[in-house]
PDB file of N, CA and C in Angstrom:
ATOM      1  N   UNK A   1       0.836  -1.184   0.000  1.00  0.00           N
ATOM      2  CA  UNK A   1       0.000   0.000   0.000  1.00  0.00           C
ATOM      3  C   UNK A   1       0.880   1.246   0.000  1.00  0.00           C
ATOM      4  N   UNK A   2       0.395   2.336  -0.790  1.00  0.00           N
ATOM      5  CA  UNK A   2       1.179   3.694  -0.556  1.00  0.00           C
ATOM      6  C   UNK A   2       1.363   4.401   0.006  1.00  0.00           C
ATOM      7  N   UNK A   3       1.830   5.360   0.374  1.00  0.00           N
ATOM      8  CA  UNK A   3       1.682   6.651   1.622  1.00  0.00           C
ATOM      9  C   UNK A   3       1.867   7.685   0.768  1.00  0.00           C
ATOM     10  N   UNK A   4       0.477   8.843   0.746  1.00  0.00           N
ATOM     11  CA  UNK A   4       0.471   9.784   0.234  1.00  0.00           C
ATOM     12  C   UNK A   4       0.664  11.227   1.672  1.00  0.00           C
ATOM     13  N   UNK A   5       1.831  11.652   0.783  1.00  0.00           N
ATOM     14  CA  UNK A   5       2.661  12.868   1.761  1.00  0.00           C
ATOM     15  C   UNK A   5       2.268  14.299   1.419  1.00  0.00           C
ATOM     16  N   UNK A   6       1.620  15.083   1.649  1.00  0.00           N
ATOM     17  CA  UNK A   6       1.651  16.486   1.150  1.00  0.00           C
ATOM     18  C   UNK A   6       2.851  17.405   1.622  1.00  0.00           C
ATOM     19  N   UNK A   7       3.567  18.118   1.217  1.00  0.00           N
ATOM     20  CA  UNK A   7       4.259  18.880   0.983  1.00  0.00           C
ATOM     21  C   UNK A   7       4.596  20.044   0.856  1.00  0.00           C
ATOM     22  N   UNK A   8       5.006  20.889   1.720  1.00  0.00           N
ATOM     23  CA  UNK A   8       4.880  22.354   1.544  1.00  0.00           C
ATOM     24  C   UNK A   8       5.920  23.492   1.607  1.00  0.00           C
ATOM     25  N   UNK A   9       7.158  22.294   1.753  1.00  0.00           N
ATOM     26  CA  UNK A   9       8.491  23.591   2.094  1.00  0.00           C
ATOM     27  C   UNK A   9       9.734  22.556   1.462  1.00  0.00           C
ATOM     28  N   UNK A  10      10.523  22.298   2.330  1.00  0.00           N
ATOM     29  CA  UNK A  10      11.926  21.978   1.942  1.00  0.00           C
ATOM     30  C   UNK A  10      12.157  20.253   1.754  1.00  0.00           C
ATOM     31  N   UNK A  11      10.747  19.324   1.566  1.00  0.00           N
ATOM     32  CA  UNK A  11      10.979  18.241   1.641  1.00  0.00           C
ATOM     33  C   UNK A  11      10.951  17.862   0.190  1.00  0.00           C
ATOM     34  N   UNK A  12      10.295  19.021  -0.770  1.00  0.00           N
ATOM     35  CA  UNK A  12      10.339  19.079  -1.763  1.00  0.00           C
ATOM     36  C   UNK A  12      11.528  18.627  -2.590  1.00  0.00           C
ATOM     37  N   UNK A  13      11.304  17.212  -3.639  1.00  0.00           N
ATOM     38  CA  UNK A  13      11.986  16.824  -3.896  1.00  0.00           C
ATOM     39  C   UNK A  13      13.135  17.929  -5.067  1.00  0.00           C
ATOM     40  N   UNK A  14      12.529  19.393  -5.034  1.00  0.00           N
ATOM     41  CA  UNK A  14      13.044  20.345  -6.088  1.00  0.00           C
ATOM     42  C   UNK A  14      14.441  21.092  -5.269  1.00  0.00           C
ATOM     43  N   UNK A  15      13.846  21.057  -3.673  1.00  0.00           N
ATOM     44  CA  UNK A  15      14.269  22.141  -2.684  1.00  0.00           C
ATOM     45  C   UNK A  15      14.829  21.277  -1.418  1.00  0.00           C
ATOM     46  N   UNK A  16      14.686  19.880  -1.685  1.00  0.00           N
ATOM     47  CA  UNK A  16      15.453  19.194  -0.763  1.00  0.00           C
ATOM     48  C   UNK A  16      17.258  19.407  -0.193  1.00  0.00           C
ATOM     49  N   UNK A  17      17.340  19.737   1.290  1.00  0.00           N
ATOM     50  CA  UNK A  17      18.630  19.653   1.517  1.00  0.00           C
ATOM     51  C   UNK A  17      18.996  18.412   1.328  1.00  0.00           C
ATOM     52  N   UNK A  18      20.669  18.483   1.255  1.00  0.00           N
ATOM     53  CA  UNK A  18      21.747  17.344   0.929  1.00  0.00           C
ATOM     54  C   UNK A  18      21.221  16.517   1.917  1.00  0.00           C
ATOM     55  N   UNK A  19      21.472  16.384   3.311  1.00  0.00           N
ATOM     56  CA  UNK A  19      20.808  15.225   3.849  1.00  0.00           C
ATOM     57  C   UNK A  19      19.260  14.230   3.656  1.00  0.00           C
ATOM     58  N   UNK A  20      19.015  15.437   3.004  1.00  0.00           N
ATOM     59  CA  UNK A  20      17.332  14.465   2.743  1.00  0.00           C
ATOM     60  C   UNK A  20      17.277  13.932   1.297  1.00  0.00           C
ATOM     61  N   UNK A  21      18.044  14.620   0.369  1.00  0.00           N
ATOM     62  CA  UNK A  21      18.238  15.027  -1.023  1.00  0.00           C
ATOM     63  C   UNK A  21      17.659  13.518  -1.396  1.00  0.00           C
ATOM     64  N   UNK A  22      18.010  12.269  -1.115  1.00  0.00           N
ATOM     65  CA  UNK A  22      18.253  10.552  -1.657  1.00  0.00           C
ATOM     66  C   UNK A  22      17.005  10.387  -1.335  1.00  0.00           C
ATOM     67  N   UNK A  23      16.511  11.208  -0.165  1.00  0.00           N
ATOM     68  CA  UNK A  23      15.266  10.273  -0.144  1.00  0.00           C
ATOM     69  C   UNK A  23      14.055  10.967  -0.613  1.00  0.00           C
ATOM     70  N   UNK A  24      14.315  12.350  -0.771  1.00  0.00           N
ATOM     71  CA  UNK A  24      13.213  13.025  -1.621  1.00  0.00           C
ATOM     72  C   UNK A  24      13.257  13.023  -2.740  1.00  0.00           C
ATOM     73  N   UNK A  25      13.881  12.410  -3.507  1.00  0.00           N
ATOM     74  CA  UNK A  25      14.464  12.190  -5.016  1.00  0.00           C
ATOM     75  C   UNK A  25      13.505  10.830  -4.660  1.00  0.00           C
ATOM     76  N   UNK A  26      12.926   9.982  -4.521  1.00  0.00           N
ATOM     77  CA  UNK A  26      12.113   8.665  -4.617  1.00  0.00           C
ATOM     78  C   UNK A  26      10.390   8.872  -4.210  1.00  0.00           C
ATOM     79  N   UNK A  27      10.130  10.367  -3.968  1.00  0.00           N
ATOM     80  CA  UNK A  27       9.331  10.728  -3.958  1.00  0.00           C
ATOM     81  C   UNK A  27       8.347  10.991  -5.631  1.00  0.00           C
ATOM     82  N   UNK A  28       7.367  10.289  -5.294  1.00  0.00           N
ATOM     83  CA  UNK A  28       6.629  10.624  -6.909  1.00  0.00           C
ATOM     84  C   UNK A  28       5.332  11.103  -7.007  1.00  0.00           C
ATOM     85  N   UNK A  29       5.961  12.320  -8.156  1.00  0.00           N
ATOM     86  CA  UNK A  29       4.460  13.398  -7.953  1.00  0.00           C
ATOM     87  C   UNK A  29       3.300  12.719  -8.192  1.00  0.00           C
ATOM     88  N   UNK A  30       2.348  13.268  -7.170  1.00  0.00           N
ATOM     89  CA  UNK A  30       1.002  12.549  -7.367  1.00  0.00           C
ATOM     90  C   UNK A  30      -0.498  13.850  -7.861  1.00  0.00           C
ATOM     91  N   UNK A  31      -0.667  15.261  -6.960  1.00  0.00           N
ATOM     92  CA  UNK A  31      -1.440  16.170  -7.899  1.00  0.00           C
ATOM     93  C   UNK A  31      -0.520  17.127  -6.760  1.00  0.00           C
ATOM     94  N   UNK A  32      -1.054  18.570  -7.271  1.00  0.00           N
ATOM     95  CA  UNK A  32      -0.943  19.465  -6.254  1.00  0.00           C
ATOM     96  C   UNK A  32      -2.314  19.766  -5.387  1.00  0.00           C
ATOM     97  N   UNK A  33      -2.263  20.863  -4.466  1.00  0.00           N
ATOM     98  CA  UNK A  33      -3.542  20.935  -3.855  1.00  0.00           C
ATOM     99  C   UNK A  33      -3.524  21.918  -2.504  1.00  0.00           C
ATOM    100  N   UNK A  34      -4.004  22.364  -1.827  1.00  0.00           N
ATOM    101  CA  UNK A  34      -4.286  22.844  -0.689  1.00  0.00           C
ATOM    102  C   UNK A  34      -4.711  22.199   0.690  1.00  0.00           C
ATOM    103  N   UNK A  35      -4.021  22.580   1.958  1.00  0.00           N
ATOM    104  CA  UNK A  35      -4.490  21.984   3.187  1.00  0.00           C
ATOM    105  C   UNK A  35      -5.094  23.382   3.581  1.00  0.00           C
ATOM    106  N   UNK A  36      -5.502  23.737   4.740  1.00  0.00           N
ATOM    107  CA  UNK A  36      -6.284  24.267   5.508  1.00  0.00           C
ATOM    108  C   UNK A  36      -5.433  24.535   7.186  1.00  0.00           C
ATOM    109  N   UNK A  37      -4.607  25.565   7.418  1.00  0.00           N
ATOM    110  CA  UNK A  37      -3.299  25.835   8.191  1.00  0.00           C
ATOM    111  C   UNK A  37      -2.409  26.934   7.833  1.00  0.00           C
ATOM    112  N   UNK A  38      -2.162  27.058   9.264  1.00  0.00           N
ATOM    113  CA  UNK A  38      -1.142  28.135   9.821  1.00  0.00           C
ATOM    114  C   UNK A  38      -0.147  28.449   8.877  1.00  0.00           C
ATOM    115  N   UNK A  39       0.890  28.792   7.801  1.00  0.00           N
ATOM    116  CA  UNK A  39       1.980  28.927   8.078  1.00  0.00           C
ATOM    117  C   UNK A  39       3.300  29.544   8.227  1.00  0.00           C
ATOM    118  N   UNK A  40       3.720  29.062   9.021  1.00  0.00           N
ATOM    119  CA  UNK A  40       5.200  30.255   9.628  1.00  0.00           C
ATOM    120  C   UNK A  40       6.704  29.776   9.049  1.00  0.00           C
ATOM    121  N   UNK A  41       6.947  31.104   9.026  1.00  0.00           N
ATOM    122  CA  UNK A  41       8.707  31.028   8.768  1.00  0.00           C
ATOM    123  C   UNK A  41       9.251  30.881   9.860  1.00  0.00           C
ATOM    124  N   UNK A  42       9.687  29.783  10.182  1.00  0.00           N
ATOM    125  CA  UNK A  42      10.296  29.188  11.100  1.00  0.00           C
ATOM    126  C   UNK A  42      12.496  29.450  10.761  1.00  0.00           C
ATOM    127  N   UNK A  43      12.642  30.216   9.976  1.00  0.00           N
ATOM    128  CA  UNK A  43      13.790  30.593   9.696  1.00  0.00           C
ATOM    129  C   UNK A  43      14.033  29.381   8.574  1.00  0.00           C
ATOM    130  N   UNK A  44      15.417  28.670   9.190  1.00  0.00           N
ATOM    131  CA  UNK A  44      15.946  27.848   7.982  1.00  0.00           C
ATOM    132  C   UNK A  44      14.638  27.154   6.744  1.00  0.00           C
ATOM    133  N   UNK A  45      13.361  26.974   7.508  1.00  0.00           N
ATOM    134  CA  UNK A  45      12.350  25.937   7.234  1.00  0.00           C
ATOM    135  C   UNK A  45      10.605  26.704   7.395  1.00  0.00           C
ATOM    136  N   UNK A  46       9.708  26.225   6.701  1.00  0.00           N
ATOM    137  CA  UNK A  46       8.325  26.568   7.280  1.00  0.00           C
ATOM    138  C   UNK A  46       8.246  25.612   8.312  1.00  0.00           C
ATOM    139  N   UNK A  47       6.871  25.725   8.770  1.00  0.00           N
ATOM    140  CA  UNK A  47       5.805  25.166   9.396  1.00  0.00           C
ATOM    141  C   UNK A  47       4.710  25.074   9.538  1.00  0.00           C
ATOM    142  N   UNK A  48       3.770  24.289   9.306  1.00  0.00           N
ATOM    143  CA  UNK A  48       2.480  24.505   9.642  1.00  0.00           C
ATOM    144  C   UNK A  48       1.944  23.966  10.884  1.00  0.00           C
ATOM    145  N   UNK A  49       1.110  24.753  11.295  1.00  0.00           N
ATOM    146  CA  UNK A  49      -0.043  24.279  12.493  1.00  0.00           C
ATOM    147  C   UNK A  49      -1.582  23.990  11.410  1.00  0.00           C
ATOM    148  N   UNK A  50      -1.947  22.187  11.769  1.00  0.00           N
ATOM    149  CA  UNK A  50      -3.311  22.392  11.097  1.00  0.00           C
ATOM    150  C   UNK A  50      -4.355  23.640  11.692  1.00  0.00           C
ATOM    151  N   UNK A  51      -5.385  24.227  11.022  1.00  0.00           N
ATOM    152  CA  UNK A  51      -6.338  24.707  11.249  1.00  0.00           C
ATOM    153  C   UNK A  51      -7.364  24.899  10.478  1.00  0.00           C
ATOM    154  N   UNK A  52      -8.211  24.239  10.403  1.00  0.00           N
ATOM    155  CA  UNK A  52      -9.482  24.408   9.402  1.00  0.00           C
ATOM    156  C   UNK A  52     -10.284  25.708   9.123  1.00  0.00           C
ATOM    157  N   UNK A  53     -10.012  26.949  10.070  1.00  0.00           N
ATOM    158  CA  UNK A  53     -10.235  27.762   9.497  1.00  0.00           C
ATOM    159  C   UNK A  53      -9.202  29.154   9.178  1.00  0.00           C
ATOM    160  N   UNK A  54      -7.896  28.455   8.404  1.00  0.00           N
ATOM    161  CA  UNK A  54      -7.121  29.171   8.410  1.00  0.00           C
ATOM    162  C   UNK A  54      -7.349  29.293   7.063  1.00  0.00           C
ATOM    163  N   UNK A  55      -6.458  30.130   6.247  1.00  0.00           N
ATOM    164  CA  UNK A  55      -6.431  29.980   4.632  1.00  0.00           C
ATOM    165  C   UNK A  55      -5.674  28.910   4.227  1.00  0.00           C
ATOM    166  N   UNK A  56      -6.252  28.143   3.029  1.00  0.00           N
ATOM    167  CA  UNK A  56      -5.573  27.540   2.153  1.00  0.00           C
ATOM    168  C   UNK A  56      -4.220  27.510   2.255  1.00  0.00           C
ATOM    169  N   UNK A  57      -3.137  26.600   2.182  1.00  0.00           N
ATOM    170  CA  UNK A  57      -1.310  26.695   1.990  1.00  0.00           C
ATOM    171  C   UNK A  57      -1.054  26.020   1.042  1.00  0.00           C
ATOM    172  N   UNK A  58      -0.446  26.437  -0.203  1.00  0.00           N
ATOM    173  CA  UNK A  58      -0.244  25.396  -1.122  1.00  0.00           C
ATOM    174  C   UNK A  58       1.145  24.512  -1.132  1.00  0.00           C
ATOM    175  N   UNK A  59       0.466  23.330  -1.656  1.00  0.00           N
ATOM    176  CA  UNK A  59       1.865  22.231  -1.923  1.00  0.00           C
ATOM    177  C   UNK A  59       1.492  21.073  -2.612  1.00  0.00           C
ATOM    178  N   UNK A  60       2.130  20.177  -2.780  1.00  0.00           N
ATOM    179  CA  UNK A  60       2.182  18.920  -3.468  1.00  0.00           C
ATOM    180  C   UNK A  60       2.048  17.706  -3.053  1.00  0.00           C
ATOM    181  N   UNK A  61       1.136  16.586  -3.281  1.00  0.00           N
ATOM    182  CA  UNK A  61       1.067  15.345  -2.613  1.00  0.00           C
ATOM    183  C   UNK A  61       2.014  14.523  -3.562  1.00  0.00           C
ATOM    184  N   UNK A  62       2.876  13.964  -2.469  1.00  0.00           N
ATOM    185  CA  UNK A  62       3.816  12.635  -3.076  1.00  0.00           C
ATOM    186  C   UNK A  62       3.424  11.084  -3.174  1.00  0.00           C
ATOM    187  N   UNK A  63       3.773  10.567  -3.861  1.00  0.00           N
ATOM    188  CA  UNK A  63       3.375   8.716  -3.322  1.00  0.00           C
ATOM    189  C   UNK A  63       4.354   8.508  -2.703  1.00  0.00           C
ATOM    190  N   UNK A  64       4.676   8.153  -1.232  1.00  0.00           N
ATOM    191  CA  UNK A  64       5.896   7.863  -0.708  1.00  0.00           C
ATOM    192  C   UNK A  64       6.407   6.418  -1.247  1.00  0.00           C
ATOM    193  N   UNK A  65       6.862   5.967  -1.970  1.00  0.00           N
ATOM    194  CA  UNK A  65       7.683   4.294  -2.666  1.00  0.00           C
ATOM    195  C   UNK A  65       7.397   3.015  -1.483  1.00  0.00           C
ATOM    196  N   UNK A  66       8.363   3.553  -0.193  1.00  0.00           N
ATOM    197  CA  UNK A  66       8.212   2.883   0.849  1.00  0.00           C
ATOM    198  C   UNK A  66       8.440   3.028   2.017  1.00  0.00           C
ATOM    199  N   UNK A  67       8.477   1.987   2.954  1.00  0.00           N
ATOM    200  CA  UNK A  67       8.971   2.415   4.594  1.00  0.00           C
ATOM    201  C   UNK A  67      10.090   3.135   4.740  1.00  0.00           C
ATOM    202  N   UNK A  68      11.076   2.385   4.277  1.00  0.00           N
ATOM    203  CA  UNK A  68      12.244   2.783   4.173  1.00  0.00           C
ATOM    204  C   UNK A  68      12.442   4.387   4.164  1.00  0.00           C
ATOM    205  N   UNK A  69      11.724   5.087   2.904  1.00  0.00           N
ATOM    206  CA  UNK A  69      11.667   6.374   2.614  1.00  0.00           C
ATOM    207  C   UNK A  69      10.750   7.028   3.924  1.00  0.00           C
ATOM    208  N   UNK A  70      10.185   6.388   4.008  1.00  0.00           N
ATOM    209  CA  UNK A  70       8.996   7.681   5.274  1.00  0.00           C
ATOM    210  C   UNK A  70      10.276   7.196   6.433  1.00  0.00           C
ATOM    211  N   UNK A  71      10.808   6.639   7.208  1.00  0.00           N
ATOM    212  CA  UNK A  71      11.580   6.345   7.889  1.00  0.00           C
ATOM    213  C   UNK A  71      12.415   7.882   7.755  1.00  0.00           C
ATOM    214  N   UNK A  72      13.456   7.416   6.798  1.00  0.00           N
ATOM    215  CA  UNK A  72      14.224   9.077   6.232  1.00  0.00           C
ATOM    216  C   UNK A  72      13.382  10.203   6.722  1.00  0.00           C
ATOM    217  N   UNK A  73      12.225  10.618   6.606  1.00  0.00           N
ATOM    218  CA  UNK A  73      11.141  12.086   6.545  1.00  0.00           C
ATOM    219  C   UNK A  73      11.157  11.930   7.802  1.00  0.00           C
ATOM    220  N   UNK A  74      10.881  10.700   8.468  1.00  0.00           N
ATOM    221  CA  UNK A  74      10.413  11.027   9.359  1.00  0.00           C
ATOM    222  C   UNK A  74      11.439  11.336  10.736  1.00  0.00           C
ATOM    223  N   UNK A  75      12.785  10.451  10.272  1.00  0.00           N
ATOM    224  CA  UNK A  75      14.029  10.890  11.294  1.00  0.00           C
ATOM    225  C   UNK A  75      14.574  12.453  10.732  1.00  0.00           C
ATOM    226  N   UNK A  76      14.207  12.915   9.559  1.00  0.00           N
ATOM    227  CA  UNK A  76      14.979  13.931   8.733  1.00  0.00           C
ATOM    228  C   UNK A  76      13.993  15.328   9.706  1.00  0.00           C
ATOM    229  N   UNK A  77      12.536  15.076   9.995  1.00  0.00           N
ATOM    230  CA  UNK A  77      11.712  16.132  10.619  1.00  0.00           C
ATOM    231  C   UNK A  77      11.634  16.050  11.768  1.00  0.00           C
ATOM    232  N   UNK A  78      12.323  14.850  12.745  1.00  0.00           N
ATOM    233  CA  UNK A  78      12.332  14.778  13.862  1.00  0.00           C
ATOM    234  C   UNK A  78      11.222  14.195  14.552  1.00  0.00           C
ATOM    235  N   UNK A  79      10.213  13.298  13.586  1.00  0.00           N
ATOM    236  CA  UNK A  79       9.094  12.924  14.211  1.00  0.00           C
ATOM    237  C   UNK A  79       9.815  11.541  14.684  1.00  0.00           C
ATOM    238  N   UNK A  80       9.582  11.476  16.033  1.00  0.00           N
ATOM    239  CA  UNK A  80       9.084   9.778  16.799  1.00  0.00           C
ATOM    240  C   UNK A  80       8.191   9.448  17.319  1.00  0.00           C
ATOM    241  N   UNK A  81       7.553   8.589  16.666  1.00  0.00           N
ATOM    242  CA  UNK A  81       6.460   8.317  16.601  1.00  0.00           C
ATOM    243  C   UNK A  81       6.017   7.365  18.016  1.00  0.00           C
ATOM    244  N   UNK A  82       7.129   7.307  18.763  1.00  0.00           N
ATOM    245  CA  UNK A  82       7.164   6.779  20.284  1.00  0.00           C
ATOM    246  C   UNK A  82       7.085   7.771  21.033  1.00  0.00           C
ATOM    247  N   UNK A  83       7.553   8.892  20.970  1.00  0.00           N
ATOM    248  CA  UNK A  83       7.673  10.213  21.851  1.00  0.00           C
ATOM    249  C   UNK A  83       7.031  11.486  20.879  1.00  0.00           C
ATOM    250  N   UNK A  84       5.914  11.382  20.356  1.00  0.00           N
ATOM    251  CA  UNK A  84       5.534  12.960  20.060  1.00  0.00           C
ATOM    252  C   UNK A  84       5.997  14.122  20.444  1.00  0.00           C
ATOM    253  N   UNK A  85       5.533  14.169  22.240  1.00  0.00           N
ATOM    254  CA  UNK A  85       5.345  15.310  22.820  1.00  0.00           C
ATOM    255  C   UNK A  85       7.524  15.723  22.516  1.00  0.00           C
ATOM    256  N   UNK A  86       8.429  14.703  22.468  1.00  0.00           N
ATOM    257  CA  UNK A  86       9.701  15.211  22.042  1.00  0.00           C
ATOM    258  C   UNK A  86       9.757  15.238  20.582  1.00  0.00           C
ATOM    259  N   UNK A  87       9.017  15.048  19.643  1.00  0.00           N
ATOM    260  CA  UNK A  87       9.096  15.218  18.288  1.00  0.00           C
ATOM    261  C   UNK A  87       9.427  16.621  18.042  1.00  0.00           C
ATOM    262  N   UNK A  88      10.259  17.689  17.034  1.00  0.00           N
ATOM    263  CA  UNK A  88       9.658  18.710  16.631  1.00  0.00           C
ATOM    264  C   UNK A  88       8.604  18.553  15.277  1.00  0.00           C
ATOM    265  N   UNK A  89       8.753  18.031  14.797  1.00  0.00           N
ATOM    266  CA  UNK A  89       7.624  17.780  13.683  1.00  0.00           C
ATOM    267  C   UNK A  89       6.464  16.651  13.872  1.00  0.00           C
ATOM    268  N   UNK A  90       5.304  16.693  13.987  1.00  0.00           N
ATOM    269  CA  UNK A  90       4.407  15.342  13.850  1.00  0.00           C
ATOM    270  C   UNK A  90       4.027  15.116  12.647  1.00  0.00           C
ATOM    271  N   UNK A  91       3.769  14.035  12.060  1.00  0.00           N
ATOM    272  CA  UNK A  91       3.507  13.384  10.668  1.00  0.00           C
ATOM    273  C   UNK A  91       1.857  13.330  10.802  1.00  0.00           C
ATOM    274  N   UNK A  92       0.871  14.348  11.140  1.00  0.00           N
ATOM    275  CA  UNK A  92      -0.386  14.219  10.903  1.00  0.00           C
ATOM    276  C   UNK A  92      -1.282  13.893   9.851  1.00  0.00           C
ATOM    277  N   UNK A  93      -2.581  13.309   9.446  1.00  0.00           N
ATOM    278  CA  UNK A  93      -3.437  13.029   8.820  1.00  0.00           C
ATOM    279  C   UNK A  93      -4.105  14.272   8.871  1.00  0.00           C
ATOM    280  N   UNK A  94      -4.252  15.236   7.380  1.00  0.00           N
ATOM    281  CA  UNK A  94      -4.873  16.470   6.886  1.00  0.00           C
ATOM    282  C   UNK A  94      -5.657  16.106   5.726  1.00  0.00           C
ATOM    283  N   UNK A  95      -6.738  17.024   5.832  1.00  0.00           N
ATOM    284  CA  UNK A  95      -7.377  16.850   4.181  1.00  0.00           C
ATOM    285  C   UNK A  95      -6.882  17.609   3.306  1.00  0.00           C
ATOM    286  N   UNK A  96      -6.539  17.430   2.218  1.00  0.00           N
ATOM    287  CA  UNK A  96      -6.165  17.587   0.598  1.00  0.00           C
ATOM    288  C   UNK A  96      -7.102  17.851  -0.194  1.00  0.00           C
ATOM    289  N   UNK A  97      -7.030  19.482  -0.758  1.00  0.00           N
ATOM    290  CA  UNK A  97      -8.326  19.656  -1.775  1.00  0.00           C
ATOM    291  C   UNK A  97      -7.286  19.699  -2.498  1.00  0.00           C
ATOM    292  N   UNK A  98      -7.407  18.729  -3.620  1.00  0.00           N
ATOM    293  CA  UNK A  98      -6.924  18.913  -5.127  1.00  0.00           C
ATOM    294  C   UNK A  98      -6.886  20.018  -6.084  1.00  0.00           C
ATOM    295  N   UNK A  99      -6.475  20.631  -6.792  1.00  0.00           N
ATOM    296  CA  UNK A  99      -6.161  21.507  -8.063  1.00  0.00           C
ATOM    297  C   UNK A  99      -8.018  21.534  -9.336  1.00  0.00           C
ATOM    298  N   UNK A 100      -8.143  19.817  -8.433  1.00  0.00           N
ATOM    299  CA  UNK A 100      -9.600  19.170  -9.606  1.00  0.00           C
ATOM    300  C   UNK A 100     -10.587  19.807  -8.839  1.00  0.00           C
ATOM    301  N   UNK A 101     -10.814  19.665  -7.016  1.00  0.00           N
ATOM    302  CA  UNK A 101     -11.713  19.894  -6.227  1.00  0.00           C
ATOM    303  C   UNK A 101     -11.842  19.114  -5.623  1.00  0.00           C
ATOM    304  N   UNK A 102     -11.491  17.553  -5.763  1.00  0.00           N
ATOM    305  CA  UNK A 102     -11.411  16.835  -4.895  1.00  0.00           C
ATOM    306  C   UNK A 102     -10.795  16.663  -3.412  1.00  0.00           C
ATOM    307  N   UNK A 103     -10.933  15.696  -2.746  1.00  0.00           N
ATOM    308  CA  UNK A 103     -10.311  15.693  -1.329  1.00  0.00           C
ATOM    309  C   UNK A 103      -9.975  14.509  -1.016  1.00  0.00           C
ATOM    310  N   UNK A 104      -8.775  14.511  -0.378  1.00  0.00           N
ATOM    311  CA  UNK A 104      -8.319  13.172   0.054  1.00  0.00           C
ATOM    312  C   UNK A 104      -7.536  13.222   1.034  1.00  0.00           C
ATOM    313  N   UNK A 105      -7.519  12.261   2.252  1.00  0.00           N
ATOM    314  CA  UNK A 105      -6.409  12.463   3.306  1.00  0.00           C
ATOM    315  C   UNK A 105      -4.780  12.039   3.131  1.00  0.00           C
ATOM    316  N   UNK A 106      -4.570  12.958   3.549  1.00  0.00           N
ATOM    317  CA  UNK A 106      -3.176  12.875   3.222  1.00  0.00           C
ATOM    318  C   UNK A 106      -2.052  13.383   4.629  1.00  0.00           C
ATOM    319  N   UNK A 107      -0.804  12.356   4.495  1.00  0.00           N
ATOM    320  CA  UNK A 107      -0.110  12.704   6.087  1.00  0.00           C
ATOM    321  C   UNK A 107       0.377  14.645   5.319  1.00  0.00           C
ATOM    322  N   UNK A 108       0.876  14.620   6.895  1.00  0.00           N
ATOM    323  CA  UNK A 108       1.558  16.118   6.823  1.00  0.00           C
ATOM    324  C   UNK A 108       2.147  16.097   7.566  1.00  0.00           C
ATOM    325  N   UNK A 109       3.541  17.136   7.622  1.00  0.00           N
ATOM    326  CA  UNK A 109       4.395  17.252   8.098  1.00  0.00           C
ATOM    327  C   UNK A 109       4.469  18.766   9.430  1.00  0.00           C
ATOM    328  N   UNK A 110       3.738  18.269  10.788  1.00  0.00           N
ATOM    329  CA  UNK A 110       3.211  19.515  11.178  1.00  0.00           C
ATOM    330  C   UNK A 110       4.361  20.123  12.438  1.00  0.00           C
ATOM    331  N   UNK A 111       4.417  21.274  12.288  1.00  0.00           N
ATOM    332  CA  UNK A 111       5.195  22.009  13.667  1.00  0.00           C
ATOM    333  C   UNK A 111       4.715  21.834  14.753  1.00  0.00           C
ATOM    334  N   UNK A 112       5.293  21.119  15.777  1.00  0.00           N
ATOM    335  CA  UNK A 112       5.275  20.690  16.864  1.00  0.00           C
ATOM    336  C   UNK A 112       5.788  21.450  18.527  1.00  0.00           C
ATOM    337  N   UNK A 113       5.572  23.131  17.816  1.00  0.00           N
ATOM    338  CA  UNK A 113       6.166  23.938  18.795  1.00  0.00           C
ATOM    339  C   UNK A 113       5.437  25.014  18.816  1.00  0.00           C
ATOM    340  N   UNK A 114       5.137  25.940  19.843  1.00  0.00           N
ATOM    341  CA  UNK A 114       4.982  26.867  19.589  1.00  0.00           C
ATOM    342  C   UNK A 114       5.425  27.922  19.273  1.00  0.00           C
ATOM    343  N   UNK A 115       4.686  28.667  17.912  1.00  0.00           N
ATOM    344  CA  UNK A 115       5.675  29.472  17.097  1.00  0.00           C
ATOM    345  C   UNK A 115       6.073  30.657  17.453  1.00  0.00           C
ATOM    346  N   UNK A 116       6.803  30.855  17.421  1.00  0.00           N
ATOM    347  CA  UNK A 116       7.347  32.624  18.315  1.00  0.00           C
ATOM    348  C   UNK A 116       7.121  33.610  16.928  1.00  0.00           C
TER     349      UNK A 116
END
């Protein structure tokens, strides 16, 4: 089964840093689309906080290939999925309005701090 990733800053397989670079390169475009969230310039990186009544943020849903690869995202954003509350990033389930109008859930890559 696949894992569809939405995308909104530097995991981008266009804008990927050197450490992530291998594994966002195995990322494959799937549509673009909008979530519903916060987001901040967090300096080096964005962030989002979900919020359903925030504006639209645009980005891109990926097919993640495999474990292996979400493994990478997910040590690369700092999510552990054993310790949240020490995560800085959580890998949340957001809805995805498509470019078409459609919607689909899709993980996300969310800021896990509060933003100054």
């Amino acid at each position: 089964m696949f894992t569809l990733l939405f995308i909104y800053g530097t995991l981008h397989p266009d804008r990927a840093p050197a450490e992530i670079a291998s594994a966002a390169r195995r990322l494959v475009p799937h549509a673009r689309g909008t979530i519903r969230s916060r987001l901040y310039n967090l300096g080096a990186y964005p962030g989002v906080i979900l919020d359903d009544t925030a504006a639209p943020i645009p980005g891109e849903v990926f097919l993640v290939p495999d474990d292996e690869t979400l493994a990478a995202l997910d040590a690369y954003e700092d999510f552990r999925p054993d310790d949240p509350a020490a995560s800085l990033f959580l890998r949340e389930k957001a809805v995805v309005t498509f470019d078409d109008g459609t919607h689909q859930t899709c993980w996300v890559y969310t800021y896990n701090r509060q933003p100054r």
